[in-house]
Protein backbone atom coordinates (compact mmCIF):
# COMPACT_ATOMS: atom_id res chain seq x y z
CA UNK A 1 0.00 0.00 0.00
CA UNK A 2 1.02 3.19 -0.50
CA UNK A 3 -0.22 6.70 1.00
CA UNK A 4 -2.20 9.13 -0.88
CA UNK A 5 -3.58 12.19 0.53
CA UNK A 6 -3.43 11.25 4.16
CA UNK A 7 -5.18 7.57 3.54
CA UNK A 8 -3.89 3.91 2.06
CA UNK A 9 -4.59 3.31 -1.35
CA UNK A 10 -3.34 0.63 -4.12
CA UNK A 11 -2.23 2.59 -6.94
CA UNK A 12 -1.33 0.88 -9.73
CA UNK A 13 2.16 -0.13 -11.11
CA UNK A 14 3.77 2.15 -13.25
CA UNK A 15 5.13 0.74 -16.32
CA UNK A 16 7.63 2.81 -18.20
CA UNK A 17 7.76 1.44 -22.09
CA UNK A 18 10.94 2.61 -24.16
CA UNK A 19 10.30 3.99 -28.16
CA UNK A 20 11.30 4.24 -31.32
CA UNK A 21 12.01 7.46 -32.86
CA UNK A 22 11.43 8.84 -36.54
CA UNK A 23 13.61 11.12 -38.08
CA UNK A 24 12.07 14.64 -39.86
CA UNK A 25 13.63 17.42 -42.12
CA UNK A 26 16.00 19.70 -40.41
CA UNK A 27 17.28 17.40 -38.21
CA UNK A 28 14.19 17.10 -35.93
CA UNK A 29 12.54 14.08 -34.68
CA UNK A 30 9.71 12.85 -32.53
CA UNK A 31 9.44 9.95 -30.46
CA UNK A 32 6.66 7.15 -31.64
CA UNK A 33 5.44 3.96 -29.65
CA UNK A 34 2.56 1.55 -31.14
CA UNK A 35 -0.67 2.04 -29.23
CA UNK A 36 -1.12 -1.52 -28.31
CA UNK A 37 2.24 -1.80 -25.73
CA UNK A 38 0.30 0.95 -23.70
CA UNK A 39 -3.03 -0.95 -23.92
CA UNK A 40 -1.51 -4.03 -22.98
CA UNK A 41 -0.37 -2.52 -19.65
CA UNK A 42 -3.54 -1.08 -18.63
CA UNK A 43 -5.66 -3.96 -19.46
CA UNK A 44 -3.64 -5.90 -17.35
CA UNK A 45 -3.89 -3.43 -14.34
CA UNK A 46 -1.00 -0.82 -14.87
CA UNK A 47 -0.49 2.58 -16.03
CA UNK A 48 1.51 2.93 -18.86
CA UNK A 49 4.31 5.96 -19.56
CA UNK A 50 6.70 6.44 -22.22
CA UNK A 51 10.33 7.08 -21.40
CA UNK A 52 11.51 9.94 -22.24
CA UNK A 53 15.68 8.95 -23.87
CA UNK A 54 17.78 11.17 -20.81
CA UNK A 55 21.44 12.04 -21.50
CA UNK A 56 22.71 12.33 -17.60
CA UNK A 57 23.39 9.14 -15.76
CA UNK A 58 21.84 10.94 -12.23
CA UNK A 59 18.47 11.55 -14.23
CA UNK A 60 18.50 8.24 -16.06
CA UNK A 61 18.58 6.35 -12.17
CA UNK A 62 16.11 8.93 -11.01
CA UNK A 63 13.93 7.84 -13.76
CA UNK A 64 14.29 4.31 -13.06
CA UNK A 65 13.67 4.60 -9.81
CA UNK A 66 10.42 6.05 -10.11
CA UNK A 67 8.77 2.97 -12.21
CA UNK A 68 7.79 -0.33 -10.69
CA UNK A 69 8.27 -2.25 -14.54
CA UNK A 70 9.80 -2.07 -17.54
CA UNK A 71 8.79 -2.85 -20.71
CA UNK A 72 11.40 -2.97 -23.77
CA UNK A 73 9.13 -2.00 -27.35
CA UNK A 74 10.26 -3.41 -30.76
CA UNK A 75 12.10 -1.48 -33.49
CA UNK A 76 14.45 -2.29 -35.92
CA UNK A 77 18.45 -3.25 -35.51
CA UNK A 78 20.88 -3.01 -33.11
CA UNK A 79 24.63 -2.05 -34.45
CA UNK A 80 26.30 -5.27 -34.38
CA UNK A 81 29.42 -3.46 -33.28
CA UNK A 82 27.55 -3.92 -29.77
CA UNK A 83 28.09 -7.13 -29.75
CA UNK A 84 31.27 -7.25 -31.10
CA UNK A 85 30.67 -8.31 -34.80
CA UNK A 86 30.86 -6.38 -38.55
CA UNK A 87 27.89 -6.18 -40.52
CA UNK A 88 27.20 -9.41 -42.41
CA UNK A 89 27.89 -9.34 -45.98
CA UNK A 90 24.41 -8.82 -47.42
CA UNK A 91 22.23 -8.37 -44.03
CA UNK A 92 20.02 -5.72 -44.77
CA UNK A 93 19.63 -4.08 -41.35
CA UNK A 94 17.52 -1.09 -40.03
CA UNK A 95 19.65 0.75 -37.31
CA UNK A 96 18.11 1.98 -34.14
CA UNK A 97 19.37 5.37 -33.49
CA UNK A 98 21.79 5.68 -31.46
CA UNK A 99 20.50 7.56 -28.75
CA UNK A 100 18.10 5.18 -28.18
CA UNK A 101 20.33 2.23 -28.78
CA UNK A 102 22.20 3.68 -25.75
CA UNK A 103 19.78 4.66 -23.01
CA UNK A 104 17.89 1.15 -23.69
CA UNK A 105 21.36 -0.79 -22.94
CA UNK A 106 22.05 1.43 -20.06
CA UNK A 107 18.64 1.66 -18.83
CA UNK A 108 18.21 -2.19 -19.11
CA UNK A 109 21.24 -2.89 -17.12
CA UNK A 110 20.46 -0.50 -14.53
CA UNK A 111 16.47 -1.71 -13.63
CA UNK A 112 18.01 -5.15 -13.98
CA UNK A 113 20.45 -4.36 -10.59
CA UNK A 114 16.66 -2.67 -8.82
CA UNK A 115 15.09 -6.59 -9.08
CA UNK A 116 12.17 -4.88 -10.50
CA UNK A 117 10.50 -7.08 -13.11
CA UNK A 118 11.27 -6.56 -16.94
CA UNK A 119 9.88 -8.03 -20.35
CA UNK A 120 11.48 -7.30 -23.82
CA UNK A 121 9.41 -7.41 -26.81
CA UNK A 122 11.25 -8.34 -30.16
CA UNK A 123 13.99 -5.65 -30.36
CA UNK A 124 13.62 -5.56 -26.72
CA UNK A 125 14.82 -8.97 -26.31
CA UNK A 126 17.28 -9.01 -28.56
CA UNK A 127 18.38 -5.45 -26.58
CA UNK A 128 17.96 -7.72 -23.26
CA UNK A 129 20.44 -9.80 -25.43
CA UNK A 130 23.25 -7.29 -26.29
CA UNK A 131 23.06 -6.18 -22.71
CA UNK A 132 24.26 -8.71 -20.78
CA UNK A 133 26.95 -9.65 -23.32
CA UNK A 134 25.18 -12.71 -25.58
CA UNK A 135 25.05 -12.30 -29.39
CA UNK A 136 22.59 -11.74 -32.11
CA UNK A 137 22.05 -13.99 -35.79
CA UNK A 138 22.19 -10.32 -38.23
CA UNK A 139 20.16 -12.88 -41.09
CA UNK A 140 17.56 -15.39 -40.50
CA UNK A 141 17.09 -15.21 -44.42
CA UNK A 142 19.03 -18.58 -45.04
CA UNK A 143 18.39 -21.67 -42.11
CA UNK A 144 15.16 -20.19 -40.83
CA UNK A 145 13.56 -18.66 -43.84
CA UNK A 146 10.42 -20.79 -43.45
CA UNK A 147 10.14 -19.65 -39.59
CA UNK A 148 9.81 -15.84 -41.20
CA UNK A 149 7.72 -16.77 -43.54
CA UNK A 150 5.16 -17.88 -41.15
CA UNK A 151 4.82 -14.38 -40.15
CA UNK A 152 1.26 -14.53 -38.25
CA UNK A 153 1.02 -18.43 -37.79
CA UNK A 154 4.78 -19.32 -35.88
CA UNK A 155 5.02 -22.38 -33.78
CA UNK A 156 6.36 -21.65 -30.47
CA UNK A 157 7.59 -24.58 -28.29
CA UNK A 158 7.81 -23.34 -24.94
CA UNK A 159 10.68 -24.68 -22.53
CA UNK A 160 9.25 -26.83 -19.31
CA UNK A 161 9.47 -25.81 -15.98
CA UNK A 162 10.73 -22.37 -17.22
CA UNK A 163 9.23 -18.65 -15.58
CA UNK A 164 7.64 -18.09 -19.23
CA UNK A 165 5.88 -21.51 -19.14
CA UNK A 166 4.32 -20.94 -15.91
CA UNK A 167 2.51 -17.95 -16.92
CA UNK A 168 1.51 -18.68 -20.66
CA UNK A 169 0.55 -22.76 -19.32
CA UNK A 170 1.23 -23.91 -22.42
CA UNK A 171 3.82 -26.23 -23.95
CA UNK A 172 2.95 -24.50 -27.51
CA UNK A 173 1.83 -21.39 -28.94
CA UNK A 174 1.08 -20.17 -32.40
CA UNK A 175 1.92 -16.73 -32.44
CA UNK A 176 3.51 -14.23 -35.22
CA UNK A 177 7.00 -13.45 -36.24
CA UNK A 178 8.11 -10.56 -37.69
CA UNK A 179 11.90 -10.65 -37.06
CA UNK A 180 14.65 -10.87 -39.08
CA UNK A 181 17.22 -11.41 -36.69
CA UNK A 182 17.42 -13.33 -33.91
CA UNK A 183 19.92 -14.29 -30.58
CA UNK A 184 22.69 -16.51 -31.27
CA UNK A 185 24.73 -16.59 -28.03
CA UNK A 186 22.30 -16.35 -25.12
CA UNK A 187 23.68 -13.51 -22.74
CA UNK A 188 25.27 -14.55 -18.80
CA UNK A 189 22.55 -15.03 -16.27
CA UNK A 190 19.82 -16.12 -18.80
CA UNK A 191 18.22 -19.15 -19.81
CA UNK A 192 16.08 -20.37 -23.46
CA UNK A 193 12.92 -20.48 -22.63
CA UNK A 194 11.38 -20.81 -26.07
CA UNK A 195 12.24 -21.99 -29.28
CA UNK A 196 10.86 -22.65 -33.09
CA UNK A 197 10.08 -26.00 -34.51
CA UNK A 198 13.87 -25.59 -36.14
CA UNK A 199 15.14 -24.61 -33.58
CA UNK A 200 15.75 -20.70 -33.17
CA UNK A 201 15.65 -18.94 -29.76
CA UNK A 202 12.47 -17.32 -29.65
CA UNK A 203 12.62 -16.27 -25.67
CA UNK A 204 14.97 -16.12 -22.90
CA UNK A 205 14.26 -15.55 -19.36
CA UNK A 206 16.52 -14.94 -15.91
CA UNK A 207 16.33 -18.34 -13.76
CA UNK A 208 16.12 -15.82 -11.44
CA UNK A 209 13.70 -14.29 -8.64
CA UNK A 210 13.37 -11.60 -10.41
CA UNK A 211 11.03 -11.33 -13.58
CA UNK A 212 13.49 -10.40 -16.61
CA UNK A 213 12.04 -12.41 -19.90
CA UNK A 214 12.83 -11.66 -23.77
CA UNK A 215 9.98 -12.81 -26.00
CA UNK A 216 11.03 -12.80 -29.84
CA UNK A 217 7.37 -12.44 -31.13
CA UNK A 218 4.58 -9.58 -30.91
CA UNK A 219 1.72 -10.41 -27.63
CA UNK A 220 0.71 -6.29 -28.07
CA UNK A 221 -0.56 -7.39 -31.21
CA UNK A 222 -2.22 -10.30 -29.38
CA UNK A 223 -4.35 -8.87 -27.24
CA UNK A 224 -7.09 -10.56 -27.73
CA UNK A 225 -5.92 -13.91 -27.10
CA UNK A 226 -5.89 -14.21 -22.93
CA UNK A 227 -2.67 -16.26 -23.27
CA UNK A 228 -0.75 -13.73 -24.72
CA UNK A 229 -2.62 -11.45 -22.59
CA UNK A 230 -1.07 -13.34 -19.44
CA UNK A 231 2.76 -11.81 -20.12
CA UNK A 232 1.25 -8.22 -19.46
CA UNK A 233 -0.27 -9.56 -16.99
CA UNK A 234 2.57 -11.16 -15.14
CA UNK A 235 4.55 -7.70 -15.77
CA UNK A 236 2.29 -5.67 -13.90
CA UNK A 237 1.79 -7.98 -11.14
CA UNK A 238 5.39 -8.60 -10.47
CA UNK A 239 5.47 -4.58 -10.88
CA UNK A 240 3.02 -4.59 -7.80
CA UNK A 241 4.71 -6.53 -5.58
């Protein structure tokens, strides 16, 4: 419980979700975040609030410190120079900018160390990834070409007795891909937790007490299935705690 205006209320969790940004003429640019991230939190209790990309490492902890959960949005490529690799002779990649590239790696890192719970969607798990030092496939376009193809009907074989199979309760899911890369080397302190049919990571989680999954597919654009539902769900309530 927390006090509000001389009595005990429950507020909800606050859920910060990082964005994308798109570039305009004259060097300008505006921040931009799919709709159904934020409706995913509040259906599942929360209160969404986008995170604003800080510069000073005082404000960036402040920041942190004020949200119960994070969630990590999709977007396009992370400079494989993060991970210690050159681009891959005919990858076709879509760079993050690099502002947000760095505040999500240092802002990941950081809420990781608070034990407050996190979930990376797509880009966000593959950022989860990079962070904690594991490695990223820059071009699924060759062994798993069939796995993008799928696009909205992906098998998903979920890992037993893992964090991510206790809250979806299911061994499979059918869910959508839209990735073109994907995590090779599975970063210190994490586990697989899902895979494809041929075999590609598609989540990792922290064996952990505390709540730090990587999902590889879309649930925001899920919504309306109550299993994908359940990994919102499971954010905010860790949040709450």
């Amino acid at each position: 419980m927390r006090k509000v205006a001389g009595r005990s209320a429950r507020m909800r969790p606050l859920i910060g979700i990082t964005a994308d940004d798109h570039g305009e003429a004259g060097g300008r640019w505006r921040y931009r975040l799919f709709n159904e991230y934020c409706v995913g939190v509040e259906r599942a209790g929360g209160l969404p609030v986008m995170l604003h990309r800080l510069g000073e490492a005082a404000a960036i902890g402040e920041l942190l410190g004020r949200i119960d959960g994070l969630l990590l949005s999709g977007g396009g490529d992370i400079d494989p120079a993060r991970y210690g690799q050159a681009p891959a002779p005919g990858a076709k990649m879509d760079l993050i900018a690099p502002d947000r590239e760095r505040f999500d790696l240092e802002a990941i890192r950081r809420f990781r160390e608070t034990g407050k719970p996190l979930l990376g969607i797509c880009l966000g798990c593959q950022e989860i990834t990079v962070a904690f030092g594991g490695s990223l496939r820059q071009d699924l376009s060759g062994d798993f070409a069939s796995h993008m193809e799928a696009r909205e009907g992906a098998r998903i074989e979920i890992v037993p007795g893992t964090r991510l199979a206790a809250i979806v309760g299911r061994e499979r899911l059918v869910a959508n891909s839209y990735h073109h890369q994907a995590i090779d080397a599975v970063p210190r302190g994490f586990v697989v937790s899902a895979r494809s049919p041929e075999g590609l990571v598609e989540a990792i989680e922290a064996p952990d007490a505390a709540m730090a999954i990587g999902v590889q597919w879309h649930p925001e654009r899920l919504l309306d299935d109550p299993v994908e539902a359940k990994l919102f769900r499971a954010l905010v309530e860790e949040a709450a705690r």
